[in-house]
N, C-alpha and C. Protein backbone atom coordinates (compact mmCIF):
# COMPACT_ATOMS: atom_id res chain seq x y z
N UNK A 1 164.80 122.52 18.30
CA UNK A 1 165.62 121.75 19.20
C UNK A 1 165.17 122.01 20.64
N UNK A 2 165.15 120.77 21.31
CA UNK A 2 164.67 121.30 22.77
C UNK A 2 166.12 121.51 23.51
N UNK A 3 165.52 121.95 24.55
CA UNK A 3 166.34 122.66 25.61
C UNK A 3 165.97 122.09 26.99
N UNK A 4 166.99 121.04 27.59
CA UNK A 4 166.47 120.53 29.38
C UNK A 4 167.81 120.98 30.01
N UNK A 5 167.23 120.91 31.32
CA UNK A 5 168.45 120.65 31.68
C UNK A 5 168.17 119.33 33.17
N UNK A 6 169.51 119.00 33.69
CA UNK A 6 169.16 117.62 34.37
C UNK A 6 170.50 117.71 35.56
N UNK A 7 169.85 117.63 36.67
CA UNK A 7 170.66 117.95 38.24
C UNK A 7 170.84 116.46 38.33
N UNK A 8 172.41 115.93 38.83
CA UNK A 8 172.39 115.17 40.14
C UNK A 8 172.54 115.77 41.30
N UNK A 9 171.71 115.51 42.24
CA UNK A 9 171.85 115.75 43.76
C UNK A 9 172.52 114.93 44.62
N UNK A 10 173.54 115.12 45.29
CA UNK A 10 173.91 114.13 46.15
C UNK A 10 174.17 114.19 47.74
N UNK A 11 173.96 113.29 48.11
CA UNK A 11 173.67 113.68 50.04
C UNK A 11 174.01 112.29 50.44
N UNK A 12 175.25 112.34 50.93
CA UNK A 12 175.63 111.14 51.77
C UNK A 12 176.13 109.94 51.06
N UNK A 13 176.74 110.36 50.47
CA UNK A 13 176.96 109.31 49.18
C UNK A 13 175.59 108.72 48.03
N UNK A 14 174.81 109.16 48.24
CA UNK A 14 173.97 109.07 46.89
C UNK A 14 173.20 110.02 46.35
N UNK A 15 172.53 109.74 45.11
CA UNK A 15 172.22 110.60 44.28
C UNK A 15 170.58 110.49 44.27
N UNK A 16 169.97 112.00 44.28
CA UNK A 16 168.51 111.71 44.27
C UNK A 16 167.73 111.67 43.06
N UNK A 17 167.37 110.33 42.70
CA UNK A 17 167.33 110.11 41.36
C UNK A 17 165.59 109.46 41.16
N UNK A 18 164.90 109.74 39.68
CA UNK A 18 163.54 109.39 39.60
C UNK A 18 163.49 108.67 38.61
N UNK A 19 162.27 107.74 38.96
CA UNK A 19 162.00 106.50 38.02
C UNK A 19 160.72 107.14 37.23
N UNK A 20 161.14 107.55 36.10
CA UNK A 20 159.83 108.03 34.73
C UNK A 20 158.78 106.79 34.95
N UNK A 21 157.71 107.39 35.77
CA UNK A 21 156.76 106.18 35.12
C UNK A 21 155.34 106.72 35.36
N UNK A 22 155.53 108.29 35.51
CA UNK A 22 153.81 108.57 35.64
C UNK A 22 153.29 109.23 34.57
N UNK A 23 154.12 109.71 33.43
CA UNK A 23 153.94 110.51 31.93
C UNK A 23 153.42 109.49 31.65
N UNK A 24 152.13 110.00 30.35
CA UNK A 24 151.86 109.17 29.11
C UNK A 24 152.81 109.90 28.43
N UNK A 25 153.36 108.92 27.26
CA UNK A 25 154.08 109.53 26.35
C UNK A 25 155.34 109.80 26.77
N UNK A 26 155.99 109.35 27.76
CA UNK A 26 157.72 110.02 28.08
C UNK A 26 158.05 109.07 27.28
N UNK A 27 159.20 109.99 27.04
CA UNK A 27 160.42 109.48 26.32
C UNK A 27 161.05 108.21 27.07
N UNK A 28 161.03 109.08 28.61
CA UNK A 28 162.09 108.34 29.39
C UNK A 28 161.34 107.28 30.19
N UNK A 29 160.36 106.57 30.08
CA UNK A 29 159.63 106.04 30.78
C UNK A 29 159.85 104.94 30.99
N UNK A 30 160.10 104.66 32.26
CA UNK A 30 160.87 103.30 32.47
C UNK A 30 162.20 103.40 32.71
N UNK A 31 162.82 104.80 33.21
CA UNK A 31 164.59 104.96 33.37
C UNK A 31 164.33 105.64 34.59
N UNK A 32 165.46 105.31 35.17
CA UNK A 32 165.73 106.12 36.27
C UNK A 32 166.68 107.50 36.03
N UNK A 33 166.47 108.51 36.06
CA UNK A 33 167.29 109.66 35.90
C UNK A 33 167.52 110.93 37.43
N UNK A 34 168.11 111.50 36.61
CA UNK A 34 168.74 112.85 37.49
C UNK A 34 166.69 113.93 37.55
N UNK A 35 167.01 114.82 37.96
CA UNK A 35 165.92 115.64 38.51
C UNK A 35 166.37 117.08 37.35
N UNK A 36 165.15 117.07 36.29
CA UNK A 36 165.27 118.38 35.92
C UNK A 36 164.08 118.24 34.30
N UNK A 37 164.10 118.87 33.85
CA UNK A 37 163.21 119.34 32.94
C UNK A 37 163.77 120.39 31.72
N UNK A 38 162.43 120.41 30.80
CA UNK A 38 162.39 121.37 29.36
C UNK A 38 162.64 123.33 29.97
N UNK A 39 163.18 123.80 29.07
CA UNK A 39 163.32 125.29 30.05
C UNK A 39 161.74 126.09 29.39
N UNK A 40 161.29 126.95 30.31
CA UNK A 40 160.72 127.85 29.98
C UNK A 40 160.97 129.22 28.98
N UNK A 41 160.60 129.86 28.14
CA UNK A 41 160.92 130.93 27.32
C UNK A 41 161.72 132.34 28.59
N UNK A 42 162.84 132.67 27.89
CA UNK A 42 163.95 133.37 28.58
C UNK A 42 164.42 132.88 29.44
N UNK A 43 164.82 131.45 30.17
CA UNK A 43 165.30 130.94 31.04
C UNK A 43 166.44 130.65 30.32
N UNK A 44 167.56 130.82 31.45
CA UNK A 44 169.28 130.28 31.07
C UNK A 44 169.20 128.54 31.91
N UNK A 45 170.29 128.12 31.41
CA UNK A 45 170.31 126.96 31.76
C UNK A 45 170.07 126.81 33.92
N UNK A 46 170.51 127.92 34.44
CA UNK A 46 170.92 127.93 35.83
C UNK A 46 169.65 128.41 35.77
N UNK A 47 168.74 129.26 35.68
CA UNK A 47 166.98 129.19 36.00
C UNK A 47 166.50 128.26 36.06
N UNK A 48 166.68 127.27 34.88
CA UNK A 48 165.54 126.12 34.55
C UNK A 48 166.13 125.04 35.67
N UNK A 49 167.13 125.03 36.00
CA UNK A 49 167.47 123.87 36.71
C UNK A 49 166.96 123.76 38.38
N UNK A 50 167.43 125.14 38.24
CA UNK A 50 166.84 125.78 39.90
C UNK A 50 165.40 125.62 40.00
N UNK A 51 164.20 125.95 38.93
CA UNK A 51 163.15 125.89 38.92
C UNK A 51 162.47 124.36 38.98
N UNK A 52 163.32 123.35 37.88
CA UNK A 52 162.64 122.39 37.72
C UNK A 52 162.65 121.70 39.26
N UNK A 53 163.95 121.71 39.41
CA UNK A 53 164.48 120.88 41.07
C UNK A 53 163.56 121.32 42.07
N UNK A 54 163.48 122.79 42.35
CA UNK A 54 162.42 123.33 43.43
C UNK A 54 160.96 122.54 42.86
N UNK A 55 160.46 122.35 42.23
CA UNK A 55 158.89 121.77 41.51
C UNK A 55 158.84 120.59 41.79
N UNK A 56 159.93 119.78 41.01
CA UNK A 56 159.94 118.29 41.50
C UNK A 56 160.33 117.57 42.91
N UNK A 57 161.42 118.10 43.68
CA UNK A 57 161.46 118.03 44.70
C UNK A 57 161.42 118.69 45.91
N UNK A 58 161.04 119.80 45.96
CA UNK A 58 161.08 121.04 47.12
C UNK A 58 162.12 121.54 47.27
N UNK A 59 163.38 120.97 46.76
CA UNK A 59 165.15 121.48 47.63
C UNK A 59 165.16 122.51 46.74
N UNK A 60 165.41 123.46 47.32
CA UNK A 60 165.64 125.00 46.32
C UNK A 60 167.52 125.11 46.46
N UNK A 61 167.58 124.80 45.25
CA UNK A 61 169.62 124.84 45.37
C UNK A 61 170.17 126.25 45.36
N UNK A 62 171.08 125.74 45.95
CA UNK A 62 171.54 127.65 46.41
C UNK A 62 173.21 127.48 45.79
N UNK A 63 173.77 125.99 45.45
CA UNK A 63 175.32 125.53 45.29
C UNK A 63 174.90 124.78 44.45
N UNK A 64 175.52 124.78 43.30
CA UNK A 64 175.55 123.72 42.03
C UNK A 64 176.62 124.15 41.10
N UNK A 65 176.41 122.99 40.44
CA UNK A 65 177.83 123.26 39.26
C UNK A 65 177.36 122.96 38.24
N UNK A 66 178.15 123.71 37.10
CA UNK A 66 177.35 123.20 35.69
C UNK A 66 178.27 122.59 34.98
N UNK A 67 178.39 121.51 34.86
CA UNK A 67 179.26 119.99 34.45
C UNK A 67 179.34 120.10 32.92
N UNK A 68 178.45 120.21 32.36
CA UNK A 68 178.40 119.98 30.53
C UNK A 68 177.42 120.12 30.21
N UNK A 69 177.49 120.10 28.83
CA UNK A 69 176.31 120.19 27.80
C UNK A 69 176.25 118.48 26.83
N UNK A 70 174.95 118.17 27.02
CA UNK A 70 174.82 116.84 26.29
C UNK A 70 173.95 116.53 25.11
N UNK A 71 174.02 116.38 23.94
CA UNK A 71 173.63 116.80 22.83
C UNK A 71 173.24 115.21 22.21
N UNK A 72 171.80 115.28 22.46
CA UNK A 72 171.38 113.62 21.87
C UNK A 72 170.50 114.17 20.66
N UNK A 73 171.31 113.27 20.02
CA UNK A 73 170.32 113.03 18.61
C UNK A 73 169.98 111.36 18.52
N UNK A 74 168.61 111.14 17.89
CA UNK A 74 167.56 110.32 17.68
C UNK A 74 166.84 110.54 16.39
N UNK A 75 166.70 109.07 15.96
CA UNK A 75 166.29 108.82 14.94
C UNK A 75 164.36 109.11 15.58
N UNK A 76 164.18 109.05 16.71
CA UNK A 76 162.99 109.13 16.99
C UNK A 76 162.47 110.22 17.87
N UNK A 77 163.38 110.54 18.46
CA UNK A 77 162.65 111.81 19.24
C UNK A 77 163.82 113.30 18.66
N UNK A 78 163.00 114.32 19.20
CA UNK A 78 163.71 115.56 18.57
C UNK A 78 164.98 115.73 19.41
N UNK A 79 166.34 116.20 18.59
CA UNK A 79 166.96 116.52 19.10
C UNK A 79 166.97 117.71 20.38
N UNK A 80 168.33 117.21 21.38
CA UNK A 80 167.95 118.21 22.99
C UNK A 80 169.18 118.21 23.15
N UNK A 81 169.59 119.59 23.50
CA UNK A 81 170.44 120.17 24.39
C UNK A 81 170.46 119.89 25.52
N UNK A 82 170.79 118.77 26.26
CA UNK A 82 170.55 119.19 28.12
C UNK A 82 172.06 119.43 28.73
N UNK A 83 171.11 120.46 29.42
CA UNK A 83 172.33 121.44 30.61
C UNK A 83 172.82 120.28 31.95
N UNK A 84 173.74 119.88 31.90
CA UNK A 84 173.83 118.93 32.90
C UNK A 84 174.62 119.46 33.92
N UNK A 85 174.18 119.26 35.55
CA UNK A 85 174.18 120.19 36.43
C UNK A 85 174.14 118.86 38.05
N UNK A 86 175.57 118.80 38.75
CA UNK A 86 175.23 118.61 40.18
C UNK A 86 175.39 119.33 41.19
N UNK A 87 175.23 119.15 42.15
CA UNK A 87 174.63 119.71 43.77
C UNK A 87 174.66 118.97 44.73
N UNK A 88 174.84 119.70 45.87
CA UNK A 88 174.41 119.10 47.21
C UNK A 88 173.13 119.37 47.85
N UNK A 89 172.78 118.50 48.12
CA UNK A 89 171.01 118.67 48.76
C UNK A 89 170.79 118.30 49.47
N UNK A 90 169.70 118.12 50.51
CA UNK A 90 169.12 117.19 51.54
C UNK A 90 167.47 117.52 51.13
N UNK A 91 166.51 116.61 51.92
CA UNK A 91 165.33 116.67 51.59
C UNK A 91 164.70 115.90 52.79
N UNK A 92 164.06 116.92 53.43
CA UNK A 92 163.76 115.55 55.22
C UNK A 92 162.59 114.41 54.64
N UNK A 93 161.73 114.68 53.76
CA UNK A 93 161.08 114.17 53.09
C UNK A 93 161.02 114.91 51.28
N UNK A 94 160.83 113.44 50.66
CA UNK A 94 160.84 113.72 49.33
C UNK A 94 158.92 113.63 49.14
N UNK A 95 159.07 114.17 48.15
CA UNK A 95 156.93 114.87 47.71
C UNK A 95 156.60 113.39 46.57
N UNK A 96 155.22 113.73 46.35
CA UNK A 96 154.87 112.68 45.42
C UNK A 96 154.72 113.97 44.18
N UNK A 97 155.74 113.17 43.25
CA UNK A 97 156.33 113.67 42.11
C UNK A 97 155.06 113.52 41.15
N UNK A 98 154.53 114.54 40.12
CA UNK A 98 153.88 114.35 38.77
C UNK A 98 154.57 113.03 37.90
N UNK A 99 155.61 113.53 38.00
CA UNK A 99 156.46 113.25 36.80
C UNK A 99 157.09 111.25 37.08
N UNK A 100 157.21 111.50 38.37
CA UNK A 100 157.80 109.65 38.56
C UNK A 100 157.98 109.25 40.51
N UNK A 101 158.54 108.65 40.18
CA UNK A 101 159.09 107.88 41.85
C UNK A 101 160.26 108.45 42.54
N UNK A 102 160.66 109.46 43.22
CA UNK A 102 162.20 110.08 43.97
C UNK A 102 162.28 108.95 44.67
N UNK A 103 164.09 109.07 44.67
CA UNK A 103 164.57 108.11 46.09
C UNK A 103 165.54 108.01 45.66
N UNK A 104 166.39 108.30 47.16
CA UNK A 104 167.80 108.52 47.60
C UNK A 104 168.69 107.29 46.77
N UNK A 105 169.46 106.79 45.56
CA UNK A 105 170.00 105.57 45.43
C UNK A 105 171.50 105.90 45.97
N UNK A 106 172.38 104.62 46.29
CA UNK A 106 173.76 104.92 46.78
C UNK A 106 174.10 104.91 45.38
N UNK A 107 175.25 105.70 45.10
CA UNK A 107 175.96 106.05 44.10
C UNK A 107 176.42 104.73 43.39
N UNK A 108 177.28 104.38 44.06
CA UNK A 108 177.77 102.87 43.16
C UNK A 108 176.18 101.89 43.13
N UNK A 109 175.38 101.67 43.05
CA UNK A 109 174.15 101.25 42.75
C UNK A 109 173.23 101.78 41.59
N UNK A 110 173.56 103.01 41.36
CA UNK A 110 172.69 103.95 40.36
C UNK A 110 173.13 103.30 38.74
N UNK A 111 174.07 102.84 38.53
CA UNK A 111 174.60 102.02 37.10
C UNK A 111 174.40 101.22 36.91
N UNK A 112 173.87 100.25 38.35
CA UNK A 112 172.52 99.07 37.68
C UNK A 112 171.53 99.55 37.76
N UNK A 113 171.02 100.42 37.70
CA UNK A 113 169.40 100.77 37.42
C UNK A 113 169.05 100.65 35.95
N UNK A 114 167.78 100.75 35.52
CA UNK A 114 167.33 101.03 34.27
C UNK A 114 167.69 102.22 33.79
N UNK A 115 168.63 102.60 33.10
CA UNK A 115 169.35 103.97 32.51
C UNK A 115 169.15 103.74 31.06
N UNK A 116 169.50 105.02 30.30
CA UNK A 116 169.76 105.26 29.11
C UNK A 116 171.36 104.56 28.89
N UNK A 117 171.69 104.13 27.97
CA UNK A 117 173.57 103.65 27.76
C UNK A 117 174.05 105.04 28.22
N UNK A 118 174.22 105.82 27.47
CA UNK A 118 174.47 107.33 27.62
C UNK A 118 174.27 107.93 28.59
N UNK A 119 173.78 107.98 29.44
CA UNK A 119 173.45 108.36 31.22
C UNK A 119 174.46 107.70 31.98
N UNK A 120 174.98 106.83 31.41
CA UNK A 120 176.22 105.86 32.32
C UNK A 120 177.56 106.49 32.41
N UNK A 121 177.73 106.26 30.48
CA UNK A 121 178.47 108.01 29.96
C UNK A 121 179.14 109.15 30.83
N UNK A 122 177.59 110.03 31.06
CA UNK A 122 178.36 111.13 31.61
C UNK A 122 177.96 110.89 32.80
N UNK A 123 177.63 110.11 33.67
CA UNK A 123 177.45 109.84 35.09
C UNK A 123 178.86 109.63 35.24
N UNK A 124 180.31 108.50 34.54
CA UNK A 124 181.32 108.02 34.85
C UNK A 124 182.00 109.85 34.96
N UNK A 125 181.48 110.77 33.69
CA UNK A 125 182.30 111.75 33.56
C UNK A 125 182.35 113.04 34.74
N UNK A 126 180.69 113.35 35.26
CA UNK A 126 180.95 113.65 36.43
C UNK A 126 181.28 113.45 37.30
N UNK A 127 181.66 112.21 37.79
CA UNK A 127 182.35 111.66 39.04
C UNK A 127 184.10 111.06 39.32
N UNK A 128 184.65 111.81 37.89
CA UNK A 128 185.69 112.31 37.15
C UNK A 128 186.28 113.82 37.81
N UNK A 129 186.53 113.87 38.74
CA UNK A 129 187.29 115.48 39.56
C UNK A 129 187.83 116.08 38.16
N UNK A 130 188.73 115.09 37.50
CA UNK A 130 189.76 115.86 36.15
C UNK A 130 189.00 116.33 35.46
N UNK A 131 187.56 116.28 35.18
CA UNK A 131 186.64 116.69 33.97
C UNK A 131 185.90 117.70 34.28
N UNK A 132 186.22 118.87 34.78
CA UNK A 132 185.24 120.00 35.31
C UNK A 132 183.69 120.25 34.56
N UNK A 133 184.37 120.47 32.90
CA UNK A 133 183.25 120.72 32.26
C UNK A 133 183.63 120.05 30.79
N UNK A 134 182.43 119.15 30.47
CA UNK A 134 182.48 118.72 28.98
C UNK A 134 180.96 118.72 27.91
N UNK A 135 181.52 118.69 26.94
CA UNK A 135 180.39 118.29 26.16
C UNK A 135 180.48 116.98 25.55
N UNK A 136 179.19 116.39 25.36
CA UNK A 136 178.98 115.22 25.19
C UNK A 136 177.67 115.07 24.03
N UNK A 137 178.15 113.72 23.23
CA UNK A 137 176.97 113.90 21.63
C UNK A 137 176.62 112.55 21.62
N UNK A 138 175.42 112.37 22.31
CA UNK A 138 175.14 110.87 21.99
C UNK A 138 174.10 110.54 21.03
N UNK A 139 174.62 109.70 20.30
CA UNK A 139 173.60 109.44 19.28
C UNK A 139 172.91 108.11 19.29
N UNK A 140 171.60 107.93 19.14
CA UNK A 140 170.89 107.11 19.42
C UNK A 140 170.03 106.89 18.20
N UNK A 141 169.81 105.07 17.91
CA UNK A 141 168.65 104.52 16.81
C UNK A 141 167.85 103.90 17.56
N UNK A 142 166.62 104.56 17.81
CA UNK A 142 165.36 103.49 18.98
C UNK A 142 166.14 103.92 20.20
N UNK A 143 166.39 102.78 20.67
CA UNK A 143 167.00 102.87 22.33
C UNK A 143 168.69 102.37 22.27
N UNK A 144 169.23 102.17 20.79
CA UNK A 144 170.49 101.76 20.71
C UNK A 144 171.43 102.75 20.97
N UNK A 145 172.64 103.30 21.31
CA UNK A 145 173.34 103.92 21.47
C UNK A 145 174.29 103.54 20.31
N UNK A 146 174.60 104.27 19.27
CA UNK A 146 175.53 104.10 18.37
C UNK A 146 176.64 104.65 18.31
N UNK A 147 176.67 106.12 18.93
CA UNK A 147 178.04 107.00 18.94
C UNK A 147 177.91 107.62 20.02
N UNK A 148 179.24 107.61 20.61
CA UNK A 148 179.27 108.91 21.52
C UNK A 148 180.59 109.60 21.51
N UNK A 149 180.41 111.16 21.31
CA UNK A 149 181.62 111.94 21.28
C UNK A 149 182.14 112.73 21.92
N UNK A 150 183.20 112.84 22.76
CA UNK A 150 183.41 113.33 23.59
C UNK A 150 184.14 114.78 23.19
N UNK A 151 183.58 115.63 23.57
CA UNK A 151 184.30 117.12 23.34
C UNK A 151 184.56 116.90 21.76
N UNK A 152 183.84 116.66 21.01
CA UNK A 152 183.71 117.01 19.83
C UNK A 152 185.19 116.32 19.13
N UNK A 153 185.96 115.13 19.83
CA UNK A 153 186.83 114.39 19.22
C UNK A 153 186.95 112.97 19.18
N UNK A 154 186.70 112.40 20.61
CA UNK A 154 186.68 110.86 20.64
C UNK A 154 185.51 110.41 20.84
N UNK A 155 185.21 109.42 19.51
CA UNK A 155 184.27 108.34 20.21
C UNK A 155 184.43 107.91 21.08
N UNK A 156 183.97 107.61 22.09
CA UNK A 156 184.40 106.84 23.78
C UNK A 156 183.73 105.11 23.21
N UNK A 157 182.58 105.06 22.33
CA UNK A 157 181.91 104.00 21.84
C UNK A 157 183.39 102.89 20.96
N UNK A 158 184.28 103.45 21.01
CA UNK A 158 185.53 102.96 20.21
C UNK A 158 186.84 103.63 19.47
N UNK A 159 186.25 104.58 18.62
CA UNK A 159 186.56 105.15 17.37
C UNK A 159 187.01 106.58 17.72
N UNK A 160 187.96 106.71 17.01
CA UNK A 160 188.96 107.87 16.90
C UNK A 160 188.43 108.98 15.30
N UNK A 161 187.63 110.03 16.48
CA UNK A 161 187.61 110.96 15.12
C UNK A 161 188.59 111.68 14.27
């Protein structure tokens, strides 16, 4: 099972978010996401996040919160644990990323982007004050979103476990 974890940053009302499009082979290629990565061997979720963020964008976080744990299973890629994690940041300039495209989006704008269904999910849930910390199980066929469970009781997709 892999292990990521994935920061929103936010500064001024938006979130610093990257468009996957310089991997061969990503998963996520073609989405816009949060800033973070696979962990290294003996890293806790608060290493890898701190590490990936400093790599991909220079902001070394010193204040963050750790929001939930999000548990996708796929008929096509291996199941992942990601540590999901926001912050406050600034960046006087953003770097040219390995990995994709940075840039500042305004918050209410980031839910029309090209997202995962499930990224919408727990984007609504962090920006939820009442929801400090949750876990979240999204299950996916191809790129369909079929279930999602919230804290291990409600489908939010409809259905009452």
């Amino acid at each position: 099972m892999k292990q990521t974890s994935l920061c929103y940053i936010e500064n001024d009302g938006k979130y610093l978010m990257m468009l996957r499009n310089k991997k061969a082979d990503d998963e996520n290629s073609g989405k816009w996401i949060g800033v973070g990565g696979k962990f290294c061997e003996g890293e806790s979720p608060e290493d890898c996040v701190k590490r990936e963020v400093s790599e991909e964008t220079g902001i070394v976080l010193d204040n963050w919160h750790y929001r939930g744990i999000v548990t996708f299973v796929s008929n096509v890629y291996e199941t992942e644990h990601m540590h999901l994690f926001t912050a406050k940041g600034t960046a006087d300039s953003l770097p040219d990323c390995i990995e994709g495209e940075l840039a500042w989006v305004e918050k209410e704008k980031v839910l029309s982007l090209p997202l995962w269904e499930g990224d919408k999910i727990f984007l609504d849930l962090i920006a939820d004050e009442a929801m400090p910390f949750f876990s979240l199980k999204l299950v996916y066929e191809s790129d369909e979103l079929i279930e999602a469970i919230l804290n291990g009781k409600q489908d939010i997709l409809g259905k009452k476990k």
